[in-house]
N, C-alpha and C. Protein backbone atom coordinates (compact mmCIF):
# COMPACT_ATOMS: atom_id res chain seq x y z
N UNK A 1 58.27 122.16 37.31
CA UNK A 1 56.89 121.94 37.70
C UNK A 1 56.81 121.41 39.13
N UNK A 2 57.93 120.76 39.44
CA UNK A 2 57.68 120.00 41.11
C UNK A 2 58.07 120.80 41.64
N UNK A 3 58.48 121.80 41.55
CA UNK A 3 59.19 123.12 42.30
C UNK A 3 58.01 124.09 42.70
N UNK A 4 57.34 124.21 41.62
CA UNK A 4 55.82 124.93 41.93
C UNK A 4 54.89 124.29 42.40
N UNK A 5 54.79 123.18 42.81
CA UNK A 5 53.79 121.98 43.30
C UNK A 5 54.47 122.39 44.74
N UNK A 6 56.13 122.19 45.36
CA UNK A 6 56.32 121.70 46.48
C UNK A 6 56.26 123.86 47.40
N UNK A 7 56.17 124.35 46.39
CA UNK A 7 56.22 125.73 47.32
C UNK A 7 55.21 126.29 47.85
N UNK A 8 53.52 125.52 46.29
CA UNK A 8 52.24 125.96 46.57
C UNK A 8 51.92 125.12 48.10
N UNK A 9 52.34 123.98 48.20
CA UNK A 9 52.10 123.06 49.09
C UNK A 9 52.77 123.52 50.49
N UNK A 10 53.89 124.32 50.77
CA UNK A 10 54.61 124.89 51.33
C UNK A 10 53.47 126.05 51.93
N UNK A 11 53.07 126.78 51.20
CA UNK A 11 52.24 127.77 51.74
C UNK A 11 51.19 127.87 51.91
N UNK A 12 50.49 126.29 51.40
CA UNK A 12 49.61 125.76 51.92
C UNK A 12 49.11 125.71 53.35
N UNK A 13 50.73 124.55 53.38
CA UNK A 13 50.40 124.19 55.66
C UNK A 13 51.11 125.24 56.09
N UNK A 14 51.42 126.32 55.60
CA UNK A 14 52.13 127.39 56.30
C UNK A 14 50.55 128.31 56.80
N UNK A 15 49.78 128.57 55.97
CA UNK A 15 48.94 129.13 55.78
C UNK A 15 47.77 128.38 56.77
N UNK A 16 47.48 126.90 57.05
CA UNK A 16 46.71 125.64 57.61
C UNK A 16 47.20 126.40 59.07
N UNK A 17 48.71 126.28 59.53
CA UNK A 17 49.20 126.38 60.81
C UNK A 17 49.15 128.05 61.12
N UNK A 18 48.98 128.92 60.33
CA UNK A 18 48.64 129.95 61.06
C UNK A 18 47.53 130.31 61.60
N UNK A 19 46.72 129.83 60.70
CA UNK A 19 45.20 129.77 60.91
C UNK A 19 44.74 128.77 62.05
N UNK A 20 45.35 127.33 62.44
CA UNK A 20 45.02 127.01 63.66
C UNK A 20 45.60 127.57 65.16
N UNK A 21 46.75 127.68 64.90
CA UNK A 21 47.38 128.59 66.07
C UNK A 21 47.28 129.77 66.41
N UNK A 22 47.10 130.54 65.60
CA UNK A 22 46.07 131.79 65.58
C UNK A 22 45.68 132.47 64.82
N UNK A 23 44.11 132.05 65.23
CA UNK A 23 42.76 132.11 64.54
C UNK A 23 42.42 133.52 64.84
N UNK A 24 42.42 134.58 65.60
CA UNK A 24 42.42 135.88 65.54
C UNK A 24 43.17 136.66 65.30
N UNK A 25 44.56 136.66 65.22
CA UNK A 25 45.79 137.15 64.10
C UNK A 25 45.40 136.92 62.55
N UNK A 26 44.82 135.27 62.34
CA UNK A 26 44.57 135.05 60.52
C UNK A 26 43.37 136.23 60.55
N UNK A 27 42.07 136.11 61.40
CA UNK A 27 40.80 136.84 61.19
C UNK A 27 41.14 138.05 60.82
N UNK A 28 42.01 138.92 61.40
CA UNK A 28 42.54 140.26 61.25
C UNK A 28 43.45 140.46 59.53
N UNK A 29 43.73 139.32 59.47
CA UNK A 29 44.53 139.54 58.18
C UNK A 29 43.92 139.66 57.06
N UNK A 30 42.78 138.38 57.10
CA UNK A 30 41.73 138.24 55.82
C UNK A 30 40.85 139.82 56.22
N UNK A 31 40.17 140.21 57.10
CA UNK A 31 39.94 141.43 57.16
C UNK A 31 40.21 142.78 56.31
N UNK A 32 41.57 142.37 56.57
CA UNK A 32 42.03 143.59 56.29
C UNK A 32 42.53 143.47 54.66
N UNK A 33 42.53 141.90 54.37
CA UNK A 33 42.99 142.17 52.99
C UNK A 33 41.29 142.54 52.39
N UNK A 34 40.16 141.80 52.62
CA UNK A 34 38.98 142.18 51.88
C UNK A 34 38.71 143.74 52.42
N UNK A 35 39.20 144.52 52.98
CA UNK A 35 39.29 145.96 53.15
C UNK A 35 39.72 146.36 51.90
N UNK A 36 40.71 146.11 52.00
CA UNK A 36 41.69 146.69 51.08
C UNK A 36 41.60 146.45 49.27
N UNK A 37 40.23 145.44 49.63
CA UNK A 37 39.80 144.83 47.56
C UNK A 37 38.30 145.85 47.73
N UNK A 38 38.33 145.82 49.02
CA UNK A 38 36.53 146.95 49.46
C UNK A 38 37.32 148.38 48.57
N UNK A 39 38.20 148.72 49.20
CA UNK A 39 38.39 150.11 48.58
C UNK A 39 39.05 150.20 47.37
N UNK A 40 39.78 149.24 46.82
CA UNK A 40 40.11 149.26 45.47
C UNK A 40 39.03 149.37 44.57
N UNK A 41 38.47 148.67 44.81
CA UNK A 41 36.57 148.59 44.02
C UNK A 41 36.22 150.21 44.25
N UNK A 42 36.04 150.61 45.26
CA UNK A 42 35.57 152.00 45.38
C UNK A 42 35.84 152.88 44.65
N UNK A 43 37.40 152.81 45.08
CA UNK A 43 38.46 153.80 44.23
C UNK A 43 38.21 153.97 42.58
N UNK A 44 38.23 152.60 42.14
CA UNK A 44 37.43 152.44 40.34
C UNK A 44 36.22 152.43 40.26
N UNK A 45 35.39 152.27 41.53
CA UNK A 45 34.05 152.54 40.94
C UNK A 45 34.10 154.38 41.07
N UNK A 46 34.53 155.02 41.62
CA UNK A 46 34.91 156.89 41.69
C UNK A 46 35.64 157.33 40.22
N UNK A 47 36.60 156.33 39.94
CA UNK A 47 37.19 156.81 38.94
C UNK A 47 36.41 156.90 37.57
N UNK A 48 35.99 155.53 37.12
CA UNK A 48 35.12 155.40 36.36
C UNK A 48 33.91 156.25 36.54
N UNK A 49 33.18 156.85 37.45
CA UNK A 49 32.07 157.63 37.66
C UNK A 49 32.89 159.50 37.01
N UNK A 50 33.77 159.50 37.66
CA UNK A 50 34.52 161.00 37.02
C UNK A 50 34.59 161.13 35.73
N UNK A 51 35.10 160.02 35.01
CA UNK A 51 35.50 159.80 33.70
C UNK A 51 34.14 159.58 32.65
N UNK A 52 33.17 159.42 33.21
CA UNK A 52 31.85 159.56 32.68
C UNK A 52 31.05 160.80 32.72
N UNK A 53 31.39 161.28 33.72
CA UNK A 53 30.74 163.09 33.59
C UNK A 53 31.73 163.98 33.48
């Protein structure tokens, strides 16, 4: 259990220090990951629409 406490915490300030040192490298990342949940959604909202007609 302290092993999973000290790694979440680990990628915590890993995650804190990328984001202050650079703040338009993180912007690009979160970007691109909510891109990438944008078109997963799409992709099943298409699939599910096929599979209904």
């Amino acid at each position: 259990m302290e092993t999973k406490k000290m790694i979440t915490g680990g990628l915590v300030v890993f995650a804190l220090f990328v984001i202050i040192t650079q703040p338009i490298k993180a912007a690009d990342i979160v970007k691109i990951g909510f891109q990438g949940i944008s078109d997963a959604a799409h992709g099943i909202g298409a699939f599910m629409t096929e599979l209904v007609t």
